[in-house]
Protein backbone atom coordinates (compact mmCIF):
# COMPACT_ATOMS: atom_id res chain seq x y z
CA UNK A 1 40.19 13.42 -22.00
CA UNK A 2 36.69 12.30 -20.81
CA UNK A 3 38.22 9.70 -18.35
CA UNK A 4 40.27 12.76 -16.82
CA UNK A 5 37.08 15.38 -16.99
CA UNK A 6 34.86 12.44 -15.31
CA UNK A 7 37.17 11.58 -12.63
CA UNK A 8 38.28 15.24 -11.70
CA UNK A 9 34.30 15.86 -11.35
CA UNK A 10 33.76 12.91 -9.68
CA UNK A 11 36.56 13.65 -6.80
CA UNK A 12 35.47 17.37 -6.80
CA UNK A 13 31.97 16.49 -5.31
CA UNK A 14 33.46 14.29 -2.78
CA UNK A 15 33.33 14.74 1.14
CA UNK A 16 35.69 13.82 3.51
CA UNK A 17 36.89 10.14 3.38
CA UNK A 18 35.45 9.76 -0.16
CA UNK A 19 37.78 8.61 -2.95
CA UNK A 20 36.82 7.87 -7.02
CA UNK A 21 37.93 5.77 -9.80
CA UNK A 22 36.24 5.16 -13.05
CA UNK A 23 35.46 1.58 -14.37
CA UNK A 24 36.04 0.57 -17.96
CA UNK A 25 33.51 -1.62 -19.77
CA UNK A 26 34.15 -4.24 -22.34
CA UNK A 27 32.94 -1.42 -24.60
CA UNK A 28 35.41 1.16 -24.14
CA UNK A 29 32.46 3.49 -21.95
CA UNK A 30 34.17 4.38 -18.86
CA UNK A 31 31.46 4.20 -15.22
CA UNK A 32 32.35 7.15 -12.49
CA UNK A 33 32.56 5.59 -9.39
CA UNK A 34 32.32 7.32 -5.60
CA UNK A 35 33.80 4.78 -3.14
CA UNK A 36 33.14 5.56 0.49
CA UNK A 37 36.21 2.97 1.74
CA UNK A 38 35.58 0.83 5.13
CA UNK A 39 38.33 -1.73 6.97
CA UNK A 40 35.84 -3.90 6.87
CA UNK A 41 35.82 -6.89 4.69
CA UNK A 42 32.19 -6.02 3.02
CA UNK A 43 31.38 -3.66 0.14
CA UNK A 44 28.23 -2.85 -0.98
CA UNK A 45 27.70 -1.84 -4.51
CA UNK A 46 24.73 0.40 -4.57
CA UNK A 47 23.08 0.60 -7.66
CA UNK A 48 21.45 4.10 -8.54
CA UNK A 49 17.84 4.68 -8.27
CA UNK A 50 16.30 5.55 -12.02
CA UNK A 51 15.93 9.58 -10.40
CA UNK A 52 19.79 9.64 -9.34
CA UNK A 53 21.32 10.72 -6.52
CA UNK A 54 20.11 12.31 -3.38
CA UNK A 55 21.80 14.21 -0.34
CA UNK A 56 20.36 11.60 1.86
CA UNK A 57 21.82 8.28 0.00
CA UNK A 58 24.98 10.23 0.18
CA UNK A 59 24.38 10.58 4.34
CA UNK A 60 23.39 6.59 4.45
CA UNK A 61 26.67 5.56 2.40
CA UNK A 62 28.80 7.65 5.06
CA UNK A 63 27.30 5.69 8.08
CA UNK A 64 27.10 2.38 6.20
CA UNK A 65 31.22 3.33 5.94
CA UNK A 66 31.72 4.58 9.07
CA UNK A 67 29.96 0.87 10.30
CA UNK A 68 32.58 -1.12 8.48
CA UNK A 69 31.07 -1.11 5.05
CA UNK A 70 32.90 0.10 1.88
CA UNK A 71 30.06 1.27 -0.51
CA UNK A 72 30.73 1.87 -4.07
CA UNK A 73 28.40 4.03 -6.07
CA UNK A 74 28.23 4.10 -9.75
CA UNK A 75 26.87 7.02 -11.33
CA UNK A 76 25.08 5.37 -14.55
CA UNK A 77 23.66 9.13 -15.67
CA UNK A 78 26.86 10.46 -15.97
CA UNK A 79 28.51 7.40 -17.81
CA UNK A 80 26.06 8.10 -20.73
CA UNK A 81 25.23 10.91 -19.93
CA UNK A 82 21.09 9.97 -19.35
CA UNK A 83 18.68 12.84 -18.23
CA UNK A 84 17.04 11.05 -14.76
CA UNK A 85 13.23 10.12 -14.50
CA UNK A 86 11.57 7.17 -14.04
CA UNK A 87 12.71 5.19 -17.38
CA UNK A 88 16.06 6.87 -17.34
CA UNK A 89 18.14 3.43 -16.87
CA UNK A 90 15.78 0.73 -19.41
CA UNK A 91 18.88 1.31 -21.85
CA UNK A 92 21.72 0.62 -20.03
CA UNK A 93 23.78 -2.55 -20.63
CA UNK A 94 23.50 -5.09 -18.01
CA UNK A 95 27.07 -5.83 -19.12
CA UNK A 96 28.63 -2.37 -18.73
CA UNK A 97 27.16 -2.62 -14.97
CA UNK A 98 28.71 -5.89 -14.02
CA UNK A 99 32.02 -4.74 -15.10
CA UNK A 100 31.66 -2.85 -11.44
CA UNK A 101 31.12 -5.28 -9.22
CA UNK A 102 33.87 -7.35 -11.45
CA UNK A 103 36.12 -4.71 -10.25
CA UNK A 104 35.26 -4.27 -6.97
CA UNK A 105 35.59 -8.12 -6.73
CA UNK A 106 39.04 -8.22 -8.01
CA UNK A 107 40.45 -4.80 -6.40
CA UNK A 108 39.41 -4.93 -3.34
CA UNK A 109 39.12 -8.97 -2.43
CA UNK A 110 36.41 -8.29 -0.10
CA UNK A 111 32.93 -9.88 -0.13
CA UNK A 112 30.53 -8.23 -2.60
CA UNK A 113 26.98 -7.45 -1.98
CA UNK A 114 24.81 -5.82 -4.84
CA UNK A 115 21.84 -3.09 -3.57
CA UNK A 116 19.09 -1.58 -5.91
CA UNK A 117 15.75 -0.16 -5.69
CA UNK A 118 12.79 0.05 -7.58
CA UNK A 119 13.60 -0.68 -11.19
CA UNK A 120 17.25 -0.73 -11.02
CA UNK A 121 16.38 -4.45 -9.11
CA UNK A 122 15.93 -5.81 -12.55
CA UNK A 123 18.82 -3.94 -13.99
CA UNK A 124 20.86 -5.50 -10.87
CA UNK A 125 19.59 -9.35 -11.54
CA UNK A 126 20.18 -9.08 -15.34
CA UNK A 127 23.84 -7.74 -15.04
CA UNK A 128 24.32 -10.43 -12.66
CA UNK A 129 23.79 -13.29 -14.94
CA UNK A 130 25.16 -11.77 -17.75
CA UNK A 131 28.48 -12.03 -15.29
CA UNK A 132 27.89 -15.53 -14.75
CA UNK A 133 27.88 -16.30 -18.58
CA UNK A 134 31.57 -14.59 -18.19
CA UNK A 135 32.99 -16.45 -15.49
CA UNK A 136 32.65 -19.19 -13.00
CA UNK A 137 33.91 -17.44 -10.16
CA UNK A 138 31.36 -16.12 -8.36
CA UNK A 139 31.72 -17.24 -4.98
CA UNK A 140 32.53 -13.57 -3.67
CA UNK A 141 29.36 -12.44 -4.91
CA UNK A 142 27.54 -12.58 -1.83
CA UNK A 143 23.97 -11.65 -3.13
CA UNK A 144 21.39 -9.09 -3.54
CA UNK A 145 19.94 -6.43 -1.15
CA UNK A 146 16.40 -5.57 -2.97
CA UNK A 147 14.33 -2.17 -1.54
CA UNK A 148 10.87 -1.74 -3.48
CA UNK A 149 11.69 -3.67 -6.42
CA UNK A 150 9.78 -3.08 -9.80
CA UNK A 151 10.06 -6.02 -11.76
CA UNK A 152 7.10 -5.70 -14.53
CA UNK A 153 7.75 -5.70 -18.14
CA UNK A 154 4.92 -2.32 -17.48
CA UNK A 155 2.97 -1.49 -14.96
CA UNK A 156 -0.51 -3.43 -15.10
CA UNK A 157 -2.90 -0.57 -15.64
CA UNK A 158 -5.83 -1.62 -13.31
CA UNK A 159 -7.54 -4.97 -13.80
CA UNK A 160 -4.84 -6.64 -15.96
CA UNK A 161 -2.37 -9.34 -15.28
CA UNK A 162 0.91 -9.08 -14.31
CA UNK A 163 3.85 -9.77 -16.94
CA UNK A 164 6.96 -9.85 -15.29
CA UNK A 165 10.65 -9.69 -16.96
CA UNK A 166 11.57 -12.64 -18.02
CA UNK A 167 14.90 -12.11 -16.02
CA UNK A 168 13.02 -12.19 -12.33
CA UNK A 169 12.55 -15.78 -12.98
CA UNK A 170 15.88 -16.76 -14.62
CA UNK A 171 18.03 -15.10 -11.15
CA UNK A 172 19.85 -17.74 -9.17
CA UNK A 173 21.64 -15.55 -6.79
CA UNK A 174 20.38 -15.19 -2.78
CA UNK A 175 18.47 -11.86 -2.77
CA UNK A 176 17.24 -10.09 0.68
CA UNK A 177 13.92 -7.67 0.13
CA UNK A 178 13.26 -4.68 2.31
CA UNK A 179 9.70 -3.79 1.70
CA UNK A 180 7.93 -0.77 2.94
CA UNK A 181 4.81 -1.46 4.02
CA UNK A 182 3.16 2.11 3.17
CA UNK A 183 3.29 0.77 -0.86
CA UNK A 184 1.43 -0.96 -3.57
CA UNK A 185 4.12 -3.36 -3.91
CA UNK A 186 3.76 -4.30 -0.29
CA UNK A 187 0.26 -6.44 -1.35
CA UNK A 188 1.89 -7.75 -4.30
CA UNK A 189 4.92 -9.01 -1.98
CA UNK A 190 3.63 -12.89 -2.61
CA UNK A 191 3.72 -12.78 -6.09
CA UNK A 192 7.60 -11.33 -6.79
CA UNK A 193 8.77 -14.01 -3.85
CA UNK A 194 7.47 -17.01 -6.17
CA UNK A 195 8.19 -15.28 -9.62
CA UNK A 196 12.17 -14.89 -7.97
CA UNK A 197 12.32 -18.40 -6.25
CA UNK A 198 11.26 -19.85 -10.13
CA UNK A 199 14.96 -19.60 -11.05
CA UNK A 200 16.39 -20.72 -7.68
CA UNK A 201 16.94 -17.78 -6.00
CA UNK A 202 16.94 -18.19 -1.99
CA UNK A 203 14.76 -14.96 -0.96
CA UNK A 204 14.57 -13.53 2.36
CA UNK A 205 12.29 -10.69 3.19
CA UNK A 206 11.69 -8.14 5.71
CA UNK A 207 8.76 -5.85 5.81
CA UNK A 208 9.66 -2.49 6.99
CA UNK A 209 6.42 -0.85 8.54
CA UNK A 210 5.10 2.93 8.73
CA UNK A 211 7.56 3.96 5.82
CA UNK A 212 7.10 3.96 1.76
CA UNK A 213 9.35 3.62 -1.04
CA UNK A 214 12.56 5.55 -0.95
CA UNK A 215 12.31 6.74 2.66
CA UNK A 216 16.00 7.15 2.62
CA UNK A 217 16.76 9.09 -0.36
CA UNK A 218 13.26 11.73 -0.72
CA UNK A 219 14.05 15.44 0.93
CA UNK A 220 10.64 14.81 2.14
CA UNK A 221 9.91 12.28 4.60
CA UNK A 222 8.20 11.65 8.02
CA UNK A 223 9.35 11.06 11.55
CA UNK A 224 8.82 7.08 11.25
CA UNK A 225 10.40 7.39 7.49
CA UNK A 226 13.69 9.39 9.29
CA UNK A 227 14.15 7.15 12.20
CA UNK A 228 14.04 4.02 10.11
CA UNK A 229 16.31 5.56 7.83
CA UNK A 230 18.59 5.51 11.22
CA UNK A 231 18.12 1.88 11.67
CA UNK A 232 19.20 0.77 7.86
CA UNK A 233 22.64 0.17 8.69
CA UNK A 234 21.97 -1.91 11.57
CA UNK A 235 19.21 -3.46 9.23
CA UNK A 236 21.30 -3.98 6.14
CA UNK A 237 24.49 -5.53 8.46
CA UNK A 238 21.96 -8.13 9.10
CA UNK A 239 20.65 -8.74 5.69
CA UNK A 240 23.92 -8.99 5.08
CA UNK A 241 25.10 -11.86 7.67
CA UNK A 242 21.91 -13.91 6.37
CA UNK A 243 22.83 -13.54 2.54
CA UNK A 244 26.33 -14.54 3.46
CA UNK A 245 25.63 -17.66 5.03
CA UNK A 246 24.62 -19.12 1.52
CA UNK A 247 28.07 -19.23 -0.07
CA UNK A 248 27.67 -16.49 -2.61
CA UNK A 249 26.07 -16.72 -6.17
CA UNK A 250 25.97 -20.17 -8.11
CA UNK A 251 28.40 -20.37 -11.05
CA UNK A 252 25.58 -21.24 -13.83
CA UNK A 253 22.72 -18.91 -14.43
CA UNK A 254 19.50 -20.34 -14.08
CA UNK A 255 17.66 -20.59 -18.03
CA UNK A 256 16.22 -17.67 -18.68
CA UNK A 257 13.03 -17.36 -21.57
CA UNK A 258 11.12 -14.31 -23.71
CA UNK A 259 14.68 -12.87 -23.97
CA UNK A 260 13.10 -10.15 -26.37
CA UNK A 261 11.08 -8.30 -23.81
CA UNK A 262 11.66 -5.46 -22.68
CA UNK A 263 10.76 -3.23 -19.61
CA UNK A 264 7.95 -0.46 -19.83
CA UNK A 265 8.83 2.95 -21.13
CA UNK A 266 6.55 6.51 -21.16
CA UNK A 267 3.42 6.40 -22.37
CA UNK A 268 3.02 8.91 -25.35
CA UNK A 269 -0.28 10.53 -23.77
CA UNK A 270 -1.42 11.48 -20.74
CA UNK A 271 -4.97 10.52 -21.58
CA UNK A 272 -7.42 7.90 -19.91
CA UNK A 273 -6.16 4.45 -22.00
CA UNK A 274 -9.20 2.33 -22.81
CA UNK A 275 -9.40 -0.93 -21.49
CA UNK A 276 -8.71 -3.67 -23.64
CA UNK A 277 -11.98 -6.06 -24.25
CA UNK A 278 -14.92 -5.91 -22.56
CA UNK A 279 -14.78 -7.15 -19.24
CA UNK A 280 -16.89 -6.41 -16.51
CA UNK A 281 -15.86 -4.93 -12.77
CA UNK A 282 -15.27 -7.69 -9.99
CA UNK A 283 -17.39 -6.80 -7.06
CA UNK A 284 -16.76 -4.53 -4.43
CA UNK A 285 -18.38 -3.91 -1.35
CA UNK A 286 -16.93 -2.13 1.23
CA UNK A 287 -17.37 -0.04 4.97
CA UNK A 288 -17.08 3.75 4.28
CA UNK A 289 -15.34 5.87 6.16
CA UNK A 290 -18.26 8.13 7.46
CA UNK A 291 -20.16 4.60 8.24
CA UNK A 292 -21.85 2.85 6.53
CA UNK A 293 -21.04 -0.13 3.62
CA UNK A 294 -20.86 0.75 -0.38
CA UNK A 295 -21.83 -2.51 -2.72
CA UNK A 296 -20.68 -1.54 -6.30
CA UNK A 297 -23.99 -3.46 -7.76
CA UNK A 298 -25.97 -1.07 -5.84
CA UNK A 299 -24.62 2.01 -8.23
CA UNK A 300 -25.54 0.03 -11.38
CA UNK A 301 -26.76 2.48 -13.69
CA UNK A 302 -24.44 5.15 -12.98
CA UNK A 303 -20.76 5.79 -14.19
CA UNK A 304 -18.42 4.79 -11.60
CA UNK A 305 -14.73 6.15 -11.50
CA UNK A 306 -13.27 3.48 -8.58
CA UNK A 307 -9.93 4.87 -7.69
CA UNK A 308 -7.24 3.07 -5.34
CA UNK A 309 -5.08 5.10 -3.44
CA UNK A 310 -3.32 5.93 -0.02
CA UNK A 311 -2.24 8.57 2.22
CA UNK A 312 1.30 7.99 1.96
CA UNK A 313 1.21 8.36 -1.71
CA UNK A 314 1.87 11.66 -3.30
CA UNK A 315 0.57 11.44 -6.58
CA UNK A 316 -2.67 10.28 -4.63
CA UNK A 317 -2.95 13.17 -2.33
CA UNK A 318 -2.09 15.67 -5.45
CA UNK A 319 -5.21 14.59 -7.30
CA UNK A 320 -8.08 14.99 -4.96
CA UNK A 321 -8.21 18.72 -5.47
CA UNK A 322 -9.45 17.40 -9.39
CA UNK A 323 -11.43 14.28 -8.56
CA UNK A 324 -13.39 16.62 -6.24
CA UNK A 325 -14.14 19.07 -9.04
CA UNK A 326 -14.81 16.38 -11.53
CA UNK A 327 -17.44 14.73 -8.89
CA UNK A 328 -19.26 17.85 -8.00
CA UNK A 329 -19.22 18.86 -11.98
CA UNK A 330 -20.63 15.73 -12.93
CA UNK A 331 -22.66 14.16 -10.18
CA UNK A 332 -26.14 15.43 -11.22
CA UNK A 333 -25.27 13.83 -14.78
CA UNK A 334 -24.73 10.30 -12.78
CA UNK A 335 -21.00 10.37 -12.04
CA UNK A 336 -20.19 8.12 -8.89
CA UNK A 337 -16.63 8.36 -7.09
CA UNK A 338 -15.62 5.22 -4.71
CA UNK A 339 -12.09 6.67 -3.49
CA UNK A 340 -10.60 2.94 -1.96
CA UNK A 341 -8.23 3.45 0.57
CA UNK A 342 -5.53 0.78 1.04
CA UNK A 343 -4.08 -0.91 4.25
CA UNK A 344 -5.17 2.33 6.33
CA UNK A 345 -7.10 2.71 9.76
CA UNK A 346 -10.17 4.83 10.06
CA UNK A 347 -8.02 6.86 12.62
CA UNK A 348 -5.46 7.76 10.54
CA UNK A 349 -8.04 8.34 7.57
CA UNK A 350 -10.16 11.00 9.55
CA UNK A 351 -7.21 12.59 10.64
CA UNK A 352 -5.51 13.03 6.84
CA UNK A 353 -9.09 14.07 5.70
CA UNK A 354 -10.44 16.30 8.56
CA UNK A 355 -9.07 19.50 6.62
CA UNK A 356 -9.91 18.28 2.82
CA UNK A 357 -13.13 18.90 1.57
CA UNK A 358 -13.93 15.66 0.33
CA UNK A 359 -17.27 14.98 -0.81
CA UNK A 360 -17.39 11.49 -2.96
CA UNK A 361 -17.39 7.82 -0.81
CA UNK A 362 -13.76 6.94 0.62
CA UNK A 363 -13.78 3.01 1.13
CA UNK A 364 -11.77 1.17 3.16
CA UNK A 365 -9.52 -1.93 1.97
CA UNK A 366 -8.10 -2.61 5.27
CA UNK A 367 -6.37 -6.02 4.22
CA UNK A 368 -6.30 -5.18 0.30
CA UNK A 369 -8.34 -8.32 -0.90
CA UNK A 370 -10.06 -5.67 -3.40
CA UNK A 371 -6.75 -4.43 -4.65
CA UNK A 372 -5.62 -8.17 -5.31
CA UNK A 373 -9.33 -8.68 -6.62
CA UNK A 374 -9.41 -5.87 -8.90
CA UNK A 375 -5.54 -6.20 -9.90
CA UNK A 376 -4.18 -3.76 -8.52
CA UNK A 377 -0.48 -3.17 -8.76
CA UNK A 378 0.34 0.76 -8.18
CA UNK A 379 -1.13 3.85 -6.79
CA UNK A 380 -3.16 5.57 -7.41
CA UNK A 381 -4.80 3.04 -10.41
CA UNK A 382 -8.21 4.22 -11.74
CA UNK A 383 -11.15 2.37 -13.13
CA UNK A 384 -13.94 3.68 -14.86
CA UNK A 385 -16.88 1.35 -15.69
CA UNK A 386 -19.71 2.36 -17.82
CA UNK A 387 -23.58 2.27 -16.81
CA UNK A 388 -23.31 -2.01 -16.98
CA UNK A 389 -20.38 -1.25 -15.20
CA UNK A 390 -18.07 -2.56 -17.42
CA UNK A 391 -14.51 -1.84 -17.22
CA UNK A 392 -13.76 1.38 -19.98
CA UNK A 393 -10.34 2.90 -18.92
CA UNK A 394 -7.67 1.48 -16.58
CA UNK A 395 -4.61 3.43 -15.77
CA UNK A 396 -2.14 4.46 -13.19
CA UNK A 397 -0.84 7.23 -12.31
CA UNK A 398 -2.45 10.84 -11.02
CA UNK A 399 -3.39 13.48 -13.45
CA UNK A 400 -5.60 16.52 -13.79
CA UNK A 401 -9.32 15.10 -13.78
CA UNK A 402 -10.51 18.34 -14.93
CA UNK A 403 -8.44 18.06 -18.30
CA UNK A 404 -10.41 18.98 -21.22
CA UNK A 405 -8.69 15.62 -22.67
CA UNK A 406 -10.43 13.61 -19.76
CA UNK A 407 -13.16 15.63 -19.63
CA UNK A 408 -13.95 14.79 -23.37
CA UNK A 409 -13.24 10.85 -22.67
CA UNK A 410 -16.10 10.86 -19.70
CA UNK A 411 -18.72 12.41 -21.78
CA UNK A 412 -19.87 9.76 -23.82
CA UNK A 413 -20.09 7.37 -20.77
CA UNK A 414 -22.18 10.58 -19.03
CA UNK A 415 -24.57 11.07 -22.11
CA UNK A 416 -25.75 7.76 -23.43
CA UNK A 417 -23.77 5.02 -21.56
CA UNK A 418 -21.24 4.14 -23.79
């Protein structure tokens, strides 16, 4: 009954052209599957982001068709029947998810390219060597188209290091990354390259300016963010030719180690987290935007809240309307905002700011050397250091600064220094 519920939804919902079969896993769970079908001898299996579908990756499947390239879309939520949000997909059997590509393989004959984003990269690279374990036929796997991947086991909160799954540097397979350039994972771009290449993987990358992460797929999105979303196609044909070349995925899976960790899921509170240790805050000096150069060591003897951020970033822009409270509530009592902006010009800085009433220091990072110093790996991340400017709470993410729960974690630093 399910199999014949799930597939007459699945068909209901599609458009023109569209067809829909459903996938069986080893397990007996059955995978809803929209195929947008192409004469062309190339199918892309496009993983779903962690938030689900979108009108827009619907619109970029169509013209990736109407190019020449089958697309075949799993719908992972509905399988088992997960609520989206960001940690919506850490459960799902790497397994159950090669079974598609399995099929696609075998039904079709065509040659197989995997595409994910964000954290279903990880989800993408662990289902494809738990296929290689099942078979040494893997030639038609061509390889893996990568946008924005998140490959942490959780997000460093500000000032720690980076743990990455232990499966980024067991993948063999040729991957291609598309990286915005308007993200935090743009300046961190180095590090995934070498933690892929550990296991072998051949990794090509191209940087895809004046956009950020899932330009294609948010209702919301700029001129720049709509005509690159134009270009993919022509973008991803490309990737495509270049992953090709290589011969497809090897038959062995590279060794993979620390098999018991696990990605990040939700934090249970919302509150500042306290830093770990004692450690104190790397330096920073910086040019302001209103002229001038900030040195952290200058402010010693006041509570600093550093906070990295960016235009482009929602959660960023959200927040200001609180940091500016909290700064004018608690300035007299020795409260010192450094707002660091990120990879942006002055230009485009006066112009996102010449309507906000912004009255605490914005710095400018202009080739993020104090992101990498500070250890940085998401926006917005804020620091708060204590009177000796030590490091007290790390965290990323945007909240309400004027929380009675934050409010109450500031005080003590305020009063007597901590």
């Amino acid at each position: 009954m399910f199999r014949f519920i799930a597939l007459l939804f699945l068909l209901a919902g599609a458009g023109n052209g569209l067809a829909g079969h459903l996938v069986s896993t080893a397990h007996g769970d059955d995978i809803p599957v929209i195929v947008n079908p192409a004469e062309g001898d190339r199918l892309i299996v496009w993983l779903p982001s962690e938030f689900g579908a979108s009108a827009r990756r619907v619109d970029l499947a169509e013209r990736l068709a109407a190019q020449g390239i089958e697309v075949w879309t799993p719908d992972l939520h509905a399988a088992w029947f997960l609520p989206v949000g960001r940690y919506s997909l850490n459960g799902v059997d790497p397994v159950a998810v090669s079974a598609v590509f399995a099929d696609a393989i075998s039904r079709t004959g065509k040659r197989v390219f995997l595409m994910a984003e964000g954290r279903s990269v990880a989800l993408a690279l662990a289902s494809v060597r738990a296929w290689q374990e099942q078979t040494d036929d893997t030639a038609a796997l061509a390889g893996l188209l990568a946008f924005s991947p998140r490959l942490f086991v959780r997000t460093p909160q500000g000032a720690e290091a980076a743990e990455y799954l232990p499966i980024v540097a067991a993948s063999n397979l040729p991957i291609y990354l598309l990286q915005p350039e308007d993200s935090a994972g743009f300046w961190r771009l180095g590090d995934d390259i070498r933690q892929l290449e550990t296991g072998g993987s051949p990794v090509f990358v191209q940087r895809l300016p004046q956009v950020s992460d899932g330009f294609y797929a948010r209702p919301e999105f700029s001129a720049e963010e709509d005509a690159m979303t134009g270009r993919l196609p022509n973008i991803l044909a490309r990737a495509m030719a270049q992953l090709d070349a290589l011969g497809g995925t090897p038959p062995q899976p590279a060794p993979l180690h620390g098999e018991s960790l696990a990605p990040e899921r939700p934090e249970s509170s919302t509150l500042l987290r306290r830093y770990p240790g004692e450690r104190a805050a790397p330096d920073l000096r910086l040019p302001t935007l209103r002229a001038g150069t900030i040195d952290l060591a200058e402010l010693r003897g006041k509570v600093v809240l550093v906070n990295f951020w960016a235009t482009w970033c929602p959660p960023c822009v959200e927040e200001i309307p609180s940091l500016q409270r909290l700064y004018r509530q608690f300035r007299s009592e020795g409260l010192e905002i450094l707002a660091v902006d990120v990879g942006e010009t002055v230009a485009s800085m006066e112009a996102f700011l010449k309507d906000k009433p912004v009255d605490y220091p914005v710095l400018l990072d202009s080739d993020g050397e104090a992101l990498r110093r500070w250890g940085v790996y998401a926006f917005p991340t804020t620091l708060v250091l204590d009177r000796a400017h030590r490091i007290r709470y790390a965290v990323f993410g945007a909240f309400d600064w004027n929380s009675q729960e934050v409010v109450d974690s500031l005080r003590p630093l305020l009063g007597d220094g901590g």
